[in-house]
Protein backbone atom coordinates (compact mmCIF):
# COMPACT_ATOMS: atom_id res chain seq x y z
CA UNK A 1 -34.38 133.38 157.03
CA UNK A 2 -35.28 131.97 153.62
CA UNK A 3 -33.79 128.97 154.33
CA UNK A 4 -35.35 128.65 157.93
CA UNK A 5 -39.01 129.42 155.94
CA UNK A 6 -38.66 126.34 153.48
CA UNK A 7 -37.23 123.75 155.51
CA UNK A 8 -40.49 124.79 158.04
CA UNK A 9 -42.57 124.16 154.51
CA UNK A 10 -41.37 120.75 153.50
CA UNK A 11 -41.47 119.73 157.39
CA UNK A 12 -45.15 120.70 157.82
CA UNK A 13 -45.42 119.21 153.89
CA UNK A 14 -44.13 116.13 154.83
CA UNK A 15 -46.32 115.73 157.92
CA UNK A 16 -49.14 116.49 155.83
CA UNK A 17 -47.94 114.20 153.25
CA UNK A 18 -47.37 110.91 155.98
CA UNK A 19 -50.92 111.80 157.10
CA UNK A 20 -52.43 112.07 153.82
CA UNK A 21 -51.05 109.50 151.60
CA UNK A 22 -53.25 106.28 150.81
CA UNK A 23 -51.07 103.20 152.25
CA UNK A 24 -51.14 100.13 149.84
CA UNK A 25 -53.73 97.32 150.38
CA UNK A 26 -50.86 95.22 150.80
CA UNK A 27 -49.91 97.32 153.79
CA UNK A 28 -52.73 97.84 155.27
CA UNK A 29 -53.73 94.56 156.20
CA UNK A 30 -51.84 92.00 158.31
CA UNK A 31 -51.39 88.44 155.93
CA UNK A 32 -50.97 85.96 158.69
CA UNK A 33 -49.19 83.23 155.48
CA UNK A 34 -50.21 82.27 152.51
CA UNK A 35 -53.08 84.77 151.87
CA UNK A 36 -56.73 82.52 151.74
CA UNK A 37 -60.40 83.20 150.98
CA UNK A 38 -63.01 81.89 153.49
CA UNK A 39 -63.09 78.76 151.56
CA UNK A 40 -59.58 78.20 151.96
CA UNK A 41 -58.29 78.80 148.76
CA UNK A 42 -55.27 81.03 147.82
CA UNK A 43 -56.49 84.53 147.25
CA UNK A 44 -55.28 86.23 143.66
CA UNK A 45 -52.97 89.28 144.09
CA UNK A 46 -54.79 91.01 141.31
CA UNK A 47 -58.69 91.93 140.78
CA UNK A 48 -61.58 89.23 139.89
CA UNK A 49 -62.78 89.70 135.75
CA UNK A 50 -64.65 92.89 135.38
CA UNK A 51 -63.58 94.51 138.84
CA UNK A 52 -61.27 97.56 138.28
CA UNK A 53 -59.84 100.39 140.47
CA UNK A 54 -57.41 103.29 139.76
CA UNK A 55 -54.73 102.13 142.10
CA UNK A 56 -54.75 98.79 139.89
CA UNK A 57 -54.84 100.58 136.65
CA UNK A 58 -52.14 102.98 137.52
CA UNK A 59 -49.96 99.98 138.92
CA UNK A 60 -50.51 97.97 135.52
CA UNK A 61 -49.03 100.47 133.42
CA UNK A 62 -46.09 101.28 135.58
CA UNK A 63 -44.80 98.07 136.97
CA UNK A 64 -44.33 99.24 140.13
CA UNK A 65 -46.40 100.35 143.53
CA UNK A 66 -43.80 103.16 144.50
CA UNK A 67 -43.61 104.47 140.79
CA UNK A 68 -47.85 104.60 141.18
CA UNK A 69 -47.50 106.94 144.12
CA UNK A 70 -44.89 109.30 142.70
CA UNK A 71 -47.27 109.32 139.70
CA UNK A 72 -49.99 110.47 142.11
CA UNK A 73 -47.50 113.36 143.30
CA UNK A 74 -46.44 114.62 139.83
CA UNK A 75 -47.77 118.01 137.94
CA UNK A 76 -50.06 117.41 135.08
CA UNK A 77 -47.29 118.26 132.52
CA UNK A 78 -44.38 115.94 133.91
CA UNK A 79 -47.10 113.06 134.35
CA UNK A 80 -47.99 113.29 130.36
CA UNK A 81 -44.16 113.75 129.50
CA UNK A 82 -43.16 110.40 131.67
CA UNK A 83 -46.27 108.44 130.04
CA UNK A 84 -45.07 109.52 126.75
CA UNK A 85 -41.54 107.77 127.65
CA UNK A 86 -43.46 104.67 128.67
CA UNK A 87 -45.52 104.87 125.48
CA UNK A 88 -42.54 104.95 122.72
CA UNK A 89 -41.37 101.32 125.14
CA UNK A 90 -44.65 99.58 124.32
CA UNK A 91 -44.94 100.94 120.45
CA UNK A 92 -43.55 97.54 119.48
CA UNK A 93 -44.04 98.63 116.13
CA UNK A 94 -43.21 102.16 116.60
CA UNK A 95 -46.31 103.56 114.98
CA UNK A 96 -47.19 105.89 118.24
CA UNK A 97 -50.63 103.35 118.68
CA UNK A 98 -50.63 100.66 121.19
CA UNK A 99 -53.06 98.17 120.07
CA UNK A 100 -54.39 95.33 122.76
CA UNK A 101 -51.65 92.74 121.96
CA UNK A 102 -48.60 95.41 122.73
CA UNK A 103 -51.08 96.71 126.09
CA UNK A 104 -51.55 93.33 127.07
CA UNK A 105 -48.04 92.26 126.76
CA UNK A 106 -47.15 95.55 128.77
CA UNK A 107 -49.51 94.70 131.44
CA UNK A 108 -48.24 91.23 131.80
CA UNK A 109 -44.75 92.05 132.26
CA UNK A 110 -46.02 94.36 135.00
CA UNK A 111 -47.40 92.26 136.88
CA UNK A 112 -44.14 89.64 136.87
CA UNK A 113 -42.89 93.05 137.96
CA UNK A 114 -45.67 94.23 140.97
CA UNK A 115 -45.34 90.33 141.88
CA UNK A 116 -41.26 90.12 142.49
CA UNK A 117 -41.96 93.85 144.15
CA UNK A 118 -44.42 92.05 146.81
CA UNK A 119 -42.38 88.75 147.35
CA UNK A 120 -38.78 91.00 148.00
CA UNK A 121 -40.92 93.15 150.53
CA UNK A 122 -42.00 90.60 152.05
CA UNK A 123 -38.91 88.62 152.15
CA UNK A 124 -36.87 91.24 154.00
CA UNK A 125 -39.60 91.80 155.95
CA UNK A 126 -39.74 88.42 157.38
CA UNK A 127 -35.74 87.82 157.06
CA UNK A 128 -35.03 89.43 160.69
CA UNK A 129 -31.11 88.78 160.73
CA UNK A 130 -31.02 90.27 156.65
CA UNK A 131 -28.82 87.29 155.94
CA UNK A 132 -30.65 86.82 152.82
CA UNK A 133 -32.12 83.71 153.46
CA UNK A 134 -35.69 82.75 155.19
CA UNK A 135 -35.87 80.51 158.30
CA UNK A 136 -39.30 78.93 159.24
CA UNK A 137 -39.08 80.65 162.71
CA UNK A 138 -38.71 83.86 160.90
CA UNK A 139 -41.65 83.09 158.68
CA UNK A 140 -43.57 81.92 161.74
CA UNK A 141 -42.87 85.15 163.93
CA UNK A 142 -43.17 87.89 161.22
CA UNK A 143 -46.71 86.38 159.43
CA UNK A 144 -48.55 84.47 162.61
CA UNK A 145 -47.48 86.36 165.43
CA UNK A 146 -51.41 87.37 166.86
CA UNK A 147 -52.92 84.46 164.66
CA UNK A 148 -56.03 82.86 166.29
CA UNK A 149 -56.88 79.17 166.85
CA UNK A 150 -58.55 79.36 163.49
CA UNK A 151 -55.58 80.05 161.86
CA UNK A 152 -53.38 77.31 163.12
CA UNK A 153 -54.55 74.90 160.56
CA UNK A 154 -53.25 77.11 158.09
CA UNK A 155 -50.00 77.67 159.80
CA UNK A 156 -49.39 74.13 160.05
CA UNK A 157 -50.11 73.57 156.47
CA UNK A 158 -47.86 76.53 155.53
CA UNK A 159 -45.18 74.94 157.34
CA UNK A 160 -45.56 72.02 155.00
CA UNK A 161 -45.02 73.86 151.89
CA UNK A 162 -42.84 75.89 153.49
CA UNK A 163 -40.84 72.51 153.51
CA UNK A 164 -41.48 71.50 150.48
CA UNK A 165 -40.30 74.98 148.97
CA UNK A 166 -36.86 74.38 150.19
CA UNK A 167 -35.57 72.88 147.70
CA UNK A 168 -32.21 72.10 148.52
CA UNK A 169 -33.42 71.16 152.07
CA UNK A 170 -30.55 73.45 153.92
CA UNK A 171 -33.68 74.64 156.23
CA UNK A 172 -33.99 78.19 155.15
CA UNK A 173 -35.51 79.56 151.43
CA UNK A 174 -33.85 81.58 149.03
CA UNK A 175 -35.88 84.77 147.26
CA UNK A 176 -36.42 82.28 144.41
CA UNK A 177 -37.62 79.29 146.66
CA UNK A 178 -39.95 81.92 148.71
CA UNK A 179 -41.50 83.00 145.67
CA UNK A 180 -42.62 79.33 144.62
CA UNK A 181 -44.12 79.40 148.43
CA UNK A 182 -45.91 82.45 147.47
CA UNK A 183 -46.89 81.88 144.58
CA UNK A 184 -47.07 77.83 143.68
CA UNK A 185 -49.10 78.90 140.36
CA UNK A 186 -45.64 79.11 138.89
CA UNK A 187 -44.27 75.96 140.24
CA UNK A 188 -45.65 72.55 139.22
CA UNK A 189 -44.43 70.61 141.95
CA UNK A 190 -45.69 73.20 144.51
CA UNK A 191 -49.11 72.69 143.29
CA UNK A 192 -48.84 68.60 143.79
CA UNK A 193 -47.88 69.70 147.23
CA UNK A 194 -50.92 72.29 147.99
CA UNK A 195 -53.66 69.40 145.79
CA UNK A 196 -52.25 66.67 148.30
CA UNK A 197 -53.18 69.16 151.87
CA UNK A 198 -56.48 69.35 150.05
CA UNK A 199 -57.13 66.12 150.04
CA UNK A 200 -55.71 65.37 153.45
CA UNK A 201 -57.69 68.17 155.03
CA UNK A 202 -61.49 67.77 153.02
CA UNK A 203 -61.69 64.13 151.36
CA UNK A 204 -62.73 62.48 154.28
CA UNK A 205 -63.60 59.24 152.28
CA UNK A 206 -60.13 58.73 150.89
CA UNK A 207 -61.50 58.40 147.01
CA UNK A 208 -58.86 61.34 145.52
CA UNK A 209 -62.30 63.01 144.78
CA UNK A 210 -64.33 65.90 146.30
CA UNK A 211 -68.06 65.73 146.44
CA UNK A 212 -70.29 69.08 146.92
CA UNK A 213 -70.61 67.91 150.85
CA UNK A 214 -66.52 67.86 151.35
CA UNK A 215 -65.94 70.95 149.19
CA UNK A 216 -68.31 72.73 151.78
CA UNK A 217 -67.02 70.70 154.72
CA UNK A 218 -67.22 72.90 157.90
CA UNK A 219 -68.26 76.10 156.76
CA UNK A 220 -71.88 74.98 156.51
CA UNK A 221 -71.73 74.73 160.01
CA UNK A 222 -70.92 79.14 159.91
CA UNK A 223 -74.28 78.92 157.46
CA UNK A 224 -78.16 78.15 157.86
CA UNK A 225 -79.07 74.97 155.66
CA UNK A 226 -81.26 77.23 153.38
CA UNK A 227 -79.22 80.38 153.36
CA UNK A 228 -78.05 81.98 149.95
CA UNK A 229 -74.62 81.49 150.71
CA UNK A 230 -75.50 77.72 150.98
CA UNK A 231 -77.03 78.08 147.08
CA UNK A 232 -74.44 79.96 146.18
CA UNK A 233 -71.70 77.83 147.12
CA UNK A 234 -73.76 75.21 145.42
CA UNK A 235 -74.17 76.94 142.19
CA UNK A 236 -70.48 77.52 142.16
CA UNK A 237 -69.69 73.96 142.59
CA UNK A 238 -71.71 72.90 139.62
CA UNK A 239 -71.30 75.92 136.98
CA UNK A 240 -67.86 76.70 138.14
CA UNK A 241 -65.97 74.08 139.88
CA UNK A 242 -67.25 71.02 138.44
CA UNK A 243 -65.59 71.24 134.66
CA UNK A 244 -66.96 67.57 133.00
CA UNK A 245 -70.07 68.27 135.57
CA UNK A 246 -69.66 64.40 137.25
CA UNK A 247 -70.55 65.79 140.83
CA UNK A 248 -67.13 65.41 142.08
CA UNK A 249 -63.66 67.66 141.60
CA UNK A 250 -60.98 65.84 140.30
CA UNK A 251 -57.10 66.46 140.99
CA UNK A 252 -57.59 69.09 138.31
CA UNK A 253 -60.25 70.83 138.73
CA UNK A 254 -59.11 71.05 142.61
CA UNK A 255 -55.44 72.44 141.99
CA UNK A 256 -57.61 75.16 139.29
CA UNK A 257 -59.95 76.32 142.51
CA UNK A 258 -57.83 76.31 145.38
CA UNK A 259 -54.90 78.52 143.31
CA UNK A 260 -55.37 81.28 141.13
CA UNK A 261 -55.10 81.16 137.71
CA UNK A 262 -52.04 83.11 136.45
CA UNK A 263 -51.41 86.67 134.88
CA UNK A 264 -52.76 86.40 131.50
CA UNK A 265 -56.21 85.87 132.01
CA UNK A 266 -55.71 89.36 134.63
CA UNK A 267 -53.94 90.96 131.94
CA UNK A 268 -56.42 90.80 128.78
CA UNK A 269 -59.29 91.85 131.08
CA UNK A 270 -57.08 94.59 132.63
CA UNK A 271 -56.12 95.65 128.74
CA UNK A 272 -59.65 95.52 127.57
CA UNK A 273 -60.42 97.54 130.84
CA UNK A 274 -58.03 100.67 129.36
CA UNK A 275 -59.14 100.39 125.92
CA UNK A 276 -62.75 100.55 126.58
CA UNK A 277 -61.76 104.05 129.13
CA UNK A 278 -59.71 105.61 126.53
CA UNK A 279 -60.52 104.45 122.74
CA UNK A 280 -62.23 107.97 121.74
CA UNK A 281 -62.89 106.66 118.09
CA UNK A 282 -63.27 103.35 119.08
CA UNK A 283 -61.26 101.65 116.05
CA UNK A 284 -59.79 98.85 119.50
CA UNK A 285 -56.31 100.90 119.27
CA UNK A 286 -55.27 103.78 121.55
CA UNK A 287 -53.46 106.67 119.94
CA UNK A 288 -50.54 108.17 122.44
CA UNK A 289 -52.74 111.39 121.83
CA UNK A 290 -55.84 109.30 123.32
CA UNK A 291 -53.51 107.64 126.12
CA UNK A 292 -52.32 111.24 127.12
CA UNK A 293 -56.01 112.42 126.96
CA UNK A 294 -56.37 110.15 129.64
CA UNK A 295 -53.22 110.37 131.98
CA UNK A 296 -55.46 110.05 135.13
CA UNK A 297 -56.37 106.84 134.07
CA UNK A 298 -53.35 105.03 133.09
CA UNK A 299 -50.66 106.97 135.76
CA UNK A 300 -52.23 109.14 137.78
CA UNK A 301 -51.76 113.16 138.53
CA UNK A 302 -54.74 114.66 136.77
CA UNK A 303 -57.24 113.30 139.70
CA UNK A 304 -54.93 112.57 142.23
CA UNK A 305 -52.33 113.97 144.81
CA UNK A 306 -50.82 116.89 142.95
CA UNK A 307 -53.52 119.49 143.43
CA UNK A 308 -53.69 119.05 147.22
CA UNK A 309 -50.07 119.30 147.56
CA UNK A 310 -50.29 122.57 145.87
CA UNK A 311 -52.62 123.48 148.64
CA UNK A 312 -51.03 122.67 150.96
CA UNK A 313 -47.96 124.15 150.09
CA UNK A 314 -49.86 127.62 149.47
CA UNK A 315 -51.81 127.33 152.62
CA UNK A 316 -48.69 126.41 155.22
CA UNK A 317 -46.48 129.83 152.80
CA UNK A 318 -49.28 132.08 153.92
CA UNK A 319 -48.97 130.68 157.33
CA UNK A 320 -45.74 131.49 157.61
């Protein structure tokens, strides 16, 4: 009977559970290809400067999404006693501090980490016949399957570097070659490759330039002539874009708007993020007494999962 008591508890658990657990952004929402902004730039996998969320902070520290939920699920206790075990890897100097340089080195390798996580999910989700190797029809079907006309553009030009990825031109990508379609910040050549669709698609006087008119192009068309997002978009062009400020964006200054920067930049802001939430005595280093302090804010448990699960296991005993 004991038996037949808990196996009805972790059933009705695990219902709960399914029901209640947050899915990942990265789940939640269909990518139809490379993943682009409105402007048609390639949208970062990690949050703009200053813009910070527990799932992200959580996800920094452990390297991995699935490792951020069973965080979430963990008592109090065993949450501090795994952190500690994290802590004593990034104590580079072994001093039981972690000052910025051995965070942000932490955080970096991370996100390498979170990044390879995505691309293999993806991957195998798209690789229908799991021979390890990505055909363009399996691409097509798995990420444009329900696209819209609007999106057809894109799928052509993701077809291009989709080409241009497969490197050894045998017709299919490898993990490695699907990653440098992913993510051409990494790959120099796939970034010659994304500059010269640019071009093709918005310099519609053949100069190798951009001028504030072409960088807009057809969205103005979505916008009224003297809306904000019109000065906005402006604005951005000139403070932002427009590097030696010469009214145009050169084959530089392109490549650094339509794909994100890299990891470091993410990673400093992301370590000065966790200092400035846990540095009690504010000397710029965290103790692994102040880090601890703080478990809910570099792993999880303290705010998260663990007391509902607690409550729910009480509330479905008493039921039965």
């Amino acid at each position: 009977m004991r038996l037949f008591v808990s196996a009805l508890v972790i059933v009705s658990l695990s219902t709960v559970t399914s029901q209640s657990a947050p899915t990942h952004k990265h789940q939640q929402e269909k990518k139809h290809g490379l993943d682009r902004e409105e402007d048609g730039s390639l949208k970062s996998k990690y949050p703009a400067k200053g813009v910070h969320d527990a799932e992200f902070d959580h996800e920094a520290i452990l390297g991995s999404r699935d490792e951020a939920e069973e965080f979430d699920d963990l008592s109090p206790e065993e949450a501090k006693r795994r952190l500690k075990v994290l802590l004593g890897k990034m104590d580079i100097n072994l001093n039981e501090h972690i000052d910025k340089t051995e965070l942000e080195a932490w955080i970096l390798k991370s996100m390498n980490s979170l990044n390879e996580e995505d691309n293999k999910d993806r991957f195998e989700e798209a690789d229908s016949d799991s021979n390890g190797m990505l055909t363009w029809e399996e691409f097509k079907k798995s990420e444009y399957e329900g696209a819209n006309e609007d999106e057809q553009l894109w799928m052509e030009q993701d077809h291009y570097l989709f080409q241009a990825a497969d490197k050894n031109g045998d017709g299919s990508l490898s993990l490695k070659e699907f990653t440098g379609f992913i993510n051409p910040d990494g790959d120099l050549e796939m970034q010659q490759h994304v500059l010269k669709l640019t071009l093709g698609e918005k310099d519609l006087d053949k100069n190798g330039l951009l001028s504030l008119e072409e960088f807009i192009g057809k969205r103005s068309s979505e916008h009224d002539e003297e809306s904000e997002w019109l000065d906005s978009e402006k604005e951005r062009f000139s403070q932002e874009l427009d590097k030696d400020g010469n009214g145009f964006l050169n084959d530089e200054e392109i490549v650094a708007w339509i794909i994100p920067e890299g990891y470091q930049s993410s990673a400093t802001d992301e370590a000065d993020h966790l200092i400035s939430e846990a540095d009690e005595d504010k000397d710029g280093i965290l103790s692994f007494e102040e880090i601890l302090d703080k478990v809910d804010v570099f792993a999880g448990s303290e705010a998260t999962n663990y007391g509902d699960h607690l409550t729910n296991m009480h509330r479905f005993e008493e039921e039965l």
